[in-house]
N, C-alpha and C. Protein backbone atom coordinates (compact mmCIF):
# COMPACT_ATOMS: atom_id res chain seq x y z
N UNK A 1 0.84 -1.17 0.00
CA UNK A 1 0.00 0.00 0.00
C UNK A 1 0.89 1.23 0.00
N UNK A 2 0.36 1.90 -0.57
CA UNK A 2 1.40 3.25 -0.27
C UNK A 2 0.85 4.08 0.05
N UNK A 3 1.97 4.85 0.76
CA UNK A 3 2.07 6.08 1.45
C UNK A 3 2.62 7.41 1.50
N UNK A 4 2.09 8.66 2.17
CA UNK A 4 2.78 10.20 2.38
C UNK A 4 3.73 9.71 3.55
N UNK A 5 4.28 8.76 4.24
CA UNK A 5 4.61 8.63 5.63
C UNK A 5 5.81 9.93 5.21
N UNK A 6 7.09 9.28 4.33
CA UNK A 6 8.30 10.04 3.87
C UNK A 6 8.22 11.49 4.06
N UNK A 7 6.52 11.74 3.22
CA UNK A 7 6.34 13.51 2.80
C UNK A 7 6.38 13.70 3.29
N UNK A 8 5.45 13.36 4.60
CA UNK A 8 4.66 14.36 5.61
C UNK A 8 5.76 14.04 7.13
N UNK A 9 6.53 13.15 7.60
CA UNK A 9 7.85 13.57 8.30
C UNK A 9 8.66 14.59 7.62
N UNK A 10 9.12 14.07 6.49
CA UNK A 10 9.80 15.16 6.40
C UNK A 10 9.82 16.60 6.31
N UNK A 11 8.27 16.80 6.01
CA UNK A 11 7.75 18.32 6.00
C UNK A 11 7.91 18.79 7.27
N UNK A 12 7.50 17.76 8.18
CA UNK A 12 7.92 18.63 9.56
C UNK A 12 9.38 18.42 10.55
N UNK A 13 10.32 17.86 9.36
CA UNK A 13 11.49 17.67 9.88
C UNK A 13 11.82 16.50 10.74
N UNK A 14 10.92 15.80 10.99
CA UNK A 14 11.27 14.49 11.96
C UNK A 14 11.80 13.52 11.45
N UNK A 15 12.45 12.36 12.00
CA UNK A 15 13.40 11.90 11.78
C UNK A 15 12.61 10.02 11.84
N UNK A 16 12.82 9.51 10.92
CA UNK A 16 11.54 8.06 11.08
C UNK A 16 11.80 7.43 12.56
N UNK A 17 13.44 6.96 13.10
CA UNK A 17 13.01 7.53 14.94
C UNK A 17 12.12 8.27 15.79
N UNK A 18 11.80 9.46 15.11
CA UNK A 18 10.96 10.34 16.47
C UNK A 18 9.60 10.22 16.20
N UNK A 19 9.36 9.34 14.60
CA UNK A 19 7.95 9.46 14.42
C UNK A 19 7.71 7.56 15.09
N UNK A 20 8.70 6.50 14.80
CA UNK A 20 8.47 5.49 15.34
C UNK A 20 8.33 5.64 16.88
N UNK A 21 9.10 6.93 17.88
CA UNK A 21 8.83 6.88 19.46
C UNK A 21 7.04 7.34 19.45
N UNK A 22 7.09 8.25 18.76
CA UNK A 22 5.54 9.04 18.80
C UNK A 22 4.38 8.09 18.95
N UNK A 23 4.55 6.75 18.00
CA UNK A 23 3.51 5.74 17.62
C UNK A 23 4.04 4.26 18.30
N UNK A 24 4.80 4.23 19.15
CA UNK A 24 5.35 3.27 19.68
C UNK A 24 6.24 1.88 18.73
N UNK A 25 6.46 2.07 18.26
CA UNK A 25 7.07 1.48 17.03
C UNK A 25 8.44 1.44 16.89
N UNK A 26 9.56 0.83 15.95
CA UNK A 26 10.87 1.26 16.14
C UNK A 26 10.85 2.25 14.41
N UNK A 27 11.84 2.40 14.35
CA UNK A 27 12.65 3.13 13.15
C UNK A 27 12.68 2.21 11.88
N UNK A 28 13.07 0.95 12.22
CA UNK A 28 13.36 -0.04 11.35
C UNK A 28 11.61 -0.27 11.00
N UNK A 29 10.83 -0.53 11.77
CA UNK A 29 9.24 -0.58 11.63
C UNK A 29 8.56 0.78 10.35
N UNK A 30 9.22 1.70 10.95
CA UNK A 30 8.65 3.07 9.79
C UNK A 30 9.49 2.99 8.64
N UNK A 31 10.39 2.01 8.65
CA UNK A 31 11.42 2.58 7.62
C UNK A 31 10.45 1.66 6.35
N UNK A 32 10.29 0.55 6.72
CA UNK A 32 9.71 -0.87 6.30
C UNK A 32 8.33 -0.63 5.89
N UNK A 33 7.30 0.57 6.55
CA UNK A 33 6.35 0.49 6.11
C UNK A 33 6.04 1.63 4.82
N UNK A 34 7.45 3.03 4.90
CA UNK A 34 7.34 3.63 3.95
C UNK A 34 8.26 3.33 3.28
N UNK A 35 8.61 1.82 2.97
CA UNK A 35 8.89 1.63 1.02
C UNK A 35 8.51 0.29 0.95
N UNK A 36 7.08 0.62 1.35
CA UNK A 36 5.96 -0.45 1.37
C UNK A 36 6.05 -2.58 1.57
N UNK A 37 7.21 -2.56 2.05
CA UNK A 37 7.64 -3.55 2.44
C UNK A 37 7.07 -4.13 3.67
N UNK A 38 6.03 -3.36 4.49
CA UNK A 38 5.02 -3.57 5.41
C UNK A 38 3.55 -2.92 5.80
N UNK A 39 2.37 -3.32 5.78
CA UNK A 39 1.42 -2.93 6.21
C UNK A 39 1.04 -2.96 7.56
N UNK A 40 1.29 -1.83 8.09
CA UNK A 40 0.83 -1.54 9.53
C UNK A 40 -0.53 -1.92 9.80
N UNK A 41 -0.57 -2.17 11.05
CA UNK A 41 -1.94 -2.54 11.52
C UNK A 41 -2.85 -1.25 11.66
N UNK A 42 -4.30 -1.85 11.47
CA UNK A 42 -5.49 -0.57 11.49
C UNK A 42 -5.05 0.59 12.33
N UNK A 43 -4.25 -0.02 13.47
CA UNK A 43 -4.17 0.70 14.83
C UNK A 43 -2.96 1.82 14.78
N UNK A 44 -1.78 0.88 14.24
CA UNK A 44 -0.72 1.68 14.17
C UNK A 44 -0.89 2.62 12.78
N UNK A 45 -1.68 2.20 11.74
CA UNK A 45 -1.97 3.37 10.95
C UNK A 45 -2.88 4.71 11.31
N UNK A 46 -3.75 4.38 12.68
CA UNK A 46 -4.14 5.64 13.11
C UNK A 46 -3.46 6.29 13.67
N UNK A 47 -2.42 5.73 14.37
CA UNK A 47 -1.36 6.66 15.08
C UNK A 47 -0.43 7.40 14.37
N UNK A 48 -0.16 6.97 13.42
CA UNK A 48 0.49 7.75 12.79
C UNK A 48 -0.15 8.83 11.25
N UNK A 49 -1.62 8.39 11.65
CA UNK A 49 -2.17 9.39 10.83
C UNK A 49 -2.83 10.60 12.14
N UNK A 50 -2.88 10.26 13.15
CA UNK A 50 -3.30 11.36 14.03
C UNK A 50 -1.58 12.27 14.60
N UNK A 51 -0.26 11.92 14.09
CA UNK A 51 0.59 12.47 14.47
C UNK A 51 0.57 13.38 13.34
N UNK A 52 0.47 13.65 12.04
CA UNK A 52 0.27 14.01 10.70
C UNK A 52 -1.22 14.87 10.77
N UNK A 53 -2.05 14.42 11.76
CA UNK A 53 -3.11 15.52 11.88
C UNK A 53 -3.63 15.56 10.61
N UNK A 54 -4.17 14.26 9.84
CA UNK A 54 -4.89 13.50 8.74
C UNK A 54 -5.70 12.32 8.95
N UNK A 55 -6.58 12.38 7.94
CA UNK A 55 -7.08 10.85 7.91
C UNK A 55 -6.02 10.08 7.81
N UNK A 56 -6.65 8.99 7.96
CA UNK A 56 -5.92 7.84 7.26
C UNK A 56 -5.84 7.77 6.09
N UNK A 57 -6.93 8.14 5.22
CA UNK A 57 -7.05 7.75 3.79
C UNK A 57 -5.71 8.80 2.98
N UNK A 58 -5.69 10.32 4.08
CA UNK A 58 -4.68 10.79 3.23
C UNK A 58 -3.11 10.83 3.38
N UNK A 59 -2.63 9.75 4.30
CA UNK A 59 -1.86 9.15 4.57
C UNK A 59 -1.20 7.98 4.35
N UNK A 60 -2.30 6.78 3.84
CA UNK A 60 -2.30 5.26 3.24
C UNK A 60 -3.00 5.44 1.74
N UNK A 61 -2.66 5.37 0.72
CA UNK A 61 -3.27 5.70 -0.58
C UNK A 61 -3.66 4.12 -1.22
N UNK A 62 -4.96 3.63 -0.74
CA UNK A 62 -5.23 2.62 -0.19
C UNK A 62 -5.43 2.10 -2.00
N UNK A 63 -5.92 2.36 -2.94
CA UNK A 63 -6.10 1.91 -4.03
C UNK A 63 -4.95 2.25 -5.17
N UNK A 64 -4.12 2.95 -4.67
CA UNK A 64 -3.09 3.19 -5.73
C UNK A 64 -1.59 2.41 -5.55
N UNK A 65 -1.60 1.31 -4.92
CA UNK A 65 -0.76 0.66 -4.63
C UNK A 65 -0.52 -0.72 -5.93
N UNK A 66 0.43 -1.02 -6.45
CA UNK A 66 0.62 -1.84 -7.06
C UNK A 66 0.76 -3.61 -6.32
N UNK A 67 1.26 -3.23 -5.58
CA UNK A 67 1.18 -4.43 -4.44
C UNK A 67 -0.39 -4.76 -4.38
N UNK A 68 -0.44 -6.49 -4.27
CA UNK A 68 -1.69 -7.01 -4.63
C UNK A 68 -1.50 -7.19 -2.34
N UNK A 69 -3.05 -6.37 -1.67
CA UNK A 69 -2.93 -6.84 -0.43
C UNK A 69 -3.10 -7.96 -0.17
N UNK A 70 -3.36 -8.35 1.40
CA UNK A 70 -3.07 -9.84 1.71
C UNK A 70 -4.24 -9.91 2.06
N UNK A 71 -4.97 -9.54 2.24
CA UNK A 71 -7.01 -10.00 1.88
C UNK A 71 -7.11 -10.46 0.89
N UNK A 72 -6.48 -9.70 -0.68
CA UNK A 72 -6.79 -10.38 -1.72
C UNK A 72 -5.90 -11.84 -1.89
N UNK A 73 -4.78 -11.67 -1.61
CA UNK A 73 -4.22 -13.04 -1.65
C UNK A 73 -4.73 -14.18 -1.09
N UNK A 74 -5.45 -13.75 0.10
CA UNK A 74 -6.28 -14.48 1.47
C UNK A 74 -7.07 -15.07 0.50
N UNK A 75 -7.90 -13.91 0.06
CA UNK A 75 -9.35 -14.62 -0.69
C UNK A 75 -9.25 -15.74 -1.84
N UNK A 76 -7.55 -15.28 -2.62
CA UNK A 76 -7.47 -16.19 -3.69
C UNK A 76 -7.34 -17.23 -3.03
N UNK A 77 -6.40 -17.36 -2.06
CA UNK A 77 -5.47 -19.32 -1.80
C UNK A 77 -7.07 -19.73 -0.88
N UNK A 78 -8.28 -19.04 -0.72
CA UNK A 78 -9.19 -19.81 -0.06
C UNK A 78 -10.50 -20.16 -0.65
N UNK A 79 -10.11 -19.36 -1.83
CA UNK A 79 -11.32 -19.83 -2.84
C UNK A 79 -11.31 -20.30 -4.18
N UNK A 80 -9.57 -20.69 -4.48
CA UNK A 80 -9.16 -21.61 -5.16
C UNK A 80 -8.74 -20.10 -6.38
N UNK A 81 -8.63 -18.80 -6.25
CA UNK A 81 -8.79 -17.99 -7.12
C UNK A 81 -10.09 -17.80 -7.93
N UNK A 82 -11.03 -18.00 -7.33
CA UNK A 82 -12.72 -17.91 -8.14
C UNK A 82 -12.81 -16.73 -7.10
N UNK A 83 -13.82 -15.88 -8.03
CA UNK A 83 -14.59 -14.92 -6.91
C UNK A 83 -15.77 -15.56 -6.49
N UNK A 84 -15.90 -15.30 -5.36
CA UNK A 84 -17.04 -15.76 -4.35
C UNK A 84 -18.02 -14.95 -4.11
N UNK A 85 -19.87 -15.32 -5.05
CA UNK A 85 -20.15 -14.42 -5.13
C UNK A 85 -21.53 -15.10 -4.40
N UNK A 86 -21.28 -15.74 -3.52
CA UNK A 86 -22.77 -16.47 -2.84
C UNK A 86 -22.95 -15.39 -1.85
């Protein structure tokens, strides 16, 4: 999924340390989720969209991600790749 995480620290000068202390998280955790190599949980994406003083939506750019998420992968390996439309 991608993200402003990069923009919007760096607009206010913080350092992916002071935004991982802010949201309880480490450095290596923020580094991982802005070059999309991890999807934060519902929870930890509010925290760090209420440090940014944003939604979430304008923080996680939830449909413009090239990465296929892991719901959809979920849904394929459990429904053999058919859509499930019962």
């Amino acid at each position: 999924m991608k993200n402003r995480i990069k923009e919007l620290r760096e607009r206010r000068g913080m350092t992916q340390e002071q935004l991982g202390e802010m949201v309880g998280t480490s450095r290596q955790a923020i580094n991982a989720i802005e070059t999309e190599k991890f999807e934060p949980s519902i929870w930890l994406a509010y925290d760090i969209s209420r440090v940014f003083g944003c939604a979430i939506e304008e923080v996680f750019l939830f449909g413009e991600s090239t990465r296929k998420s892991r719901s959809e992968s979920s849904r394929r390996e459990n429904h053999g790749g058919q859509n499930n439309t019962d």
